[in-house]
C-alpha atoms as a PDB file:
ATOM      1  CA  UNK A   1     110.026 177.756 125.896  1.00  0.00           C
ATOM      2  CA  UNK A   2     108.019 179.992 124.026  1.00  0.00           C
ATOM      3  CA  UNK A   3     104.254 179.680 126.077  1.00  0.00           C
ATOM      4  CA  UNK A   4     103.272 182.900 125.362  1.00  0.00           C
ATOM      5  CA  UNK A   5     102.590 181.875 121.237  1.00  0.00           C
ATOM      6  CA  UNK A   6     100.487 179.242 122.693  1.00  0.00           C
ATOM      7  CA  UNK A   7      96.832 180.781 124.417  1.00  0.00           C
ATOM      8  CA  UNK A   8      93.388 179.753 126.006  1.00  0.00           C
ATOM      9  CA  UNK A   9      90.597 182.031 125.777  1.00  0.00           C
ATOM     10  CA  UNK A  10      86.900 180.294 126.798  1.00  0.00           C
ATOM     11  CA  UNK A  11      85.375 182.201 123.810  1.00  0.00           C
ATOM     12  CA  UNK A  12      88.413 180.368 120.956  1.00  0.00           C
ATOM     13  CA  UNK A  13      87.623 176.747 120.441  1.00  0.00           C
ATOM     14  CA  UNK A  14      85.986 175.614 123.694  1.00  0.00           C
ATOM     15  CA  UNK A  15      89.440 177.185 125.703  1.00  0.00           C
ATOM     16  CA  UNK A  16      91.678 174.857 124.260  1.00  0.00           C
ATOM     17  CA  UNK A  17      95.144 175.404 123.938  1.00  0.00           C
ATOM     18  CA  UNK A  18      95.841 177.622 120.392  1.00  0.00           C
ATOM     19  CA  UNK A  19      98.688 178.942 118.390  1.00  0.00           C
ATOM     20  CA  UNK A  20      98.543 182.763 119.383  1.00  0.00           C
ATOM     21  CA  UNK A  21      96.315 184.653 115.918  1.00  0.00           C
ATOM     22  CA  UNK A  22      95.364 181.152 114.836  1.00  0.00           C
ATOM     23  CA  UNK A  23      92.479 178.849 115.364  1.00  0.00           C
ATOM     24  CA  UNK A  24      94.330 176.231 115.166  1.00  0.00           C
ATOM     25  CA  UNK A  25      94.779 173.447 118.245  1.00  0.00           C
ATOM     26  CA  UNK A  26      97.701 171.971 120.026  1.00  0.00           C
ATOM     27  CA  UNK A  27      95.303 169.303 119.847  1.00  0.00           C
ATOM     28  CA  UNK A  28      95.261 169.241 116.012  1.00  0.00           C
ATOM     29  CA  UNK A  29      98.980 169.501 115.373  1.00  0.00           C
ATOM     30  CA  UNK A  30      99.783 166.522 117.616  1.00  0.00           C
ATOM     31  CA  UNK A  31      97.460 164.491 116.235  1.00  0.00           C
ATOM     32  CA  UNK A  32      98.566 165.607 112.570  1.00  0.00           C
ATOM     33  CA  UNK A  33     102.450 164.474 113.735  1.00  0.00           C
ATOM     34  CA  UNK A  34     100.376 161.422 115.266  1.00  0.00           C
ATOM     35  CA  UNK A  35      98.814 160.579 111.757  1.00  0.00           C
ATOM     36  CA  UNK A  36     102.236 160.451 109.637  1.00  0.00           C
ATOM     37  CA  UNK A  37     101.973 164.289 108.836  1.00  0.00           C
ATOM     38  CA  UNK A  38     105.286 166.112 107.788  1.00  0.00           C
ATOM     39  CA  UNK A  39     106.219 169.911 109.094  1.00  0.00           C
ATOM     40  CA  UNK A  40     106.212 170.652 105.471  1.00  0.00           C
ATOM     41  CA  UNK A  41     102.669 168.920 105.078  1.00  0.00           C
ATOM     42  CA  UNK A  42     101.020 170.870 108.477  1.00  0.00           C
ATOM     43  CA  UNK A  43     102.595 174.161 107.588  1.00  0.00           C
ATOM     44  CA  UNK A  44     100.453 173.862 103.883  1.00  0.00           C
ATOM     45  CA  UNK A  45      97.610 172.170 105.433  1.00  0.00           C
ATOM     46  CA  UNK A  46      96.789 174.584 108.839  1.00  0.00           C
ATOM     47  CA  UNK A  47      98.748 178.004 107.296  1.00  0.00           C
ATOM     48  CA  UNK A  48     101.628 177.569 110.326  1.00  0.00           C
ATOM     49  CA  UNK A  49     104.888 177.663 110.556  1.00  0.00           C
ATOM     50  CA  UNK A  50     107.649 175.060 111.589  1.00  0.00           C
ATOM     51  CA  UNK A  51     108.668 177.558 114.471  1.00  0.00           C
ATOM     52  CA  UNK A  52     104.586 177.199 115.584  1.00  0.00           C
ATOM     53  CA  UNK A  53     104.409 173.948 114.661  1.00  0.00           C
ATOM     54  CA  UNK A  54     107.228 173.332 117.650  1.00  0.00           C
ATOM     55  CA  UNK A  55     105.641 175.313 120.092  1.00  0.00           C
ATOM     56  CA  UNK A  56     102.878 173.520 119.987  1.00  0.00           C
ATOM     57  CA  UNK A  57     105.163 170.180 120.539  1.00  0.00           C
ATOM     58  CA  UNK A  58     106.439 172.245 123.427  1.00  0.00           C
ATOM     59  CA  UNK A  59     103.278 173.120 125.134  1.00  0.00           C
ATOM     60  CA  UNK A  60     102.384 169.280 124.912  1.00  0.00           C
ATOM     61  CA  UNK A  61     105.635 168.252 126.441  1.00  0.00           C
ATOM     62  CA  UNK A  62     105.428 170.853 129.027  1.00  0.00           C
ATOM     63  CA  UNK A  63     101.755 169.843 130.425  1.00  0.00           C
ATOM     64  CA  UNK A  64     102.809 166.217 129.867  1.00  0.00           C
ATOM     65  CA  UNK A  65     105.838 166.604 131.868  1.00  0.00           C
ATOM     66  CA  UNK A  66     103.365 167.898 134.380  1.00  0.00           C
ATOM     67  CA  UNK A  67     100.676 164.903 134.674  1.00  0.00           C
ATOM     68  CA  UNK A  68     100.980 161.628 136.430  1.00  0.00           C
ATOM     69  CA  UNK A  69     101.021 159.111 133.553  1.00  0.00           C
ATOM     70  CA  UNK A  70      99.051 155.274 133.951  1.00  0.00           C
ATOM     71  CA  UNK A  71      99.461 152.581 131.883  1.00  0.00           C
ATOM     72  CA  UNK A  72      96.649 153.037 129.131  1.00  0.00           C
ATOM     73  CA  UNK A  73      95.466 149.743 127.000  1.00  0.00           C
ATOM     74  CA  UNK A  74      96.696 149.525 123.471  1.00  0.00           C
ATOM     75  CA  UNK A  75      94.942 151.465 121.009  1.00  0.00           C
ATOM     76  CA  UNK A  76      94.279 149.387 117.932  1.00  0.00           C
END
């Protein structure tokens, strides 16, 4: 994996998680697959590409694959 296109700086966005010469959030990207979004549709929409697009699935996965996951209650 590719972490080092994905930073934290206190002073970008409240030190969340960025594609590197972006202002754009891991955050945002997951939630823009998360709301039907196509690669195609995020890459006009934020100014990424596909290839950043994936590290930011990446980063998620990694940090994910890192946390001890409960059982949440649906989200309606």
């Amino acid at each position: 994996m590719n972490m080092s296109r994905i930073v934290i700086n206190d002073k970008n966005r409240f030190g969340k998680p960025v594609i590197d010469g972006t202002r754009i959030t891991v955050e945002e990207v997951i939630g823009a697959i998360a709301g039907g979004m196509t690669f195609d549709e995020i890459e006009a929409e934020y100014g990424i590409s596909k290839e950043e697009i994936k590290f930011a699935l990446e980063y998620a996965v990694e940090i994910l694959s890192e946390e001890k996951i409960g059982i949440l209650k649906s989200i309606k």
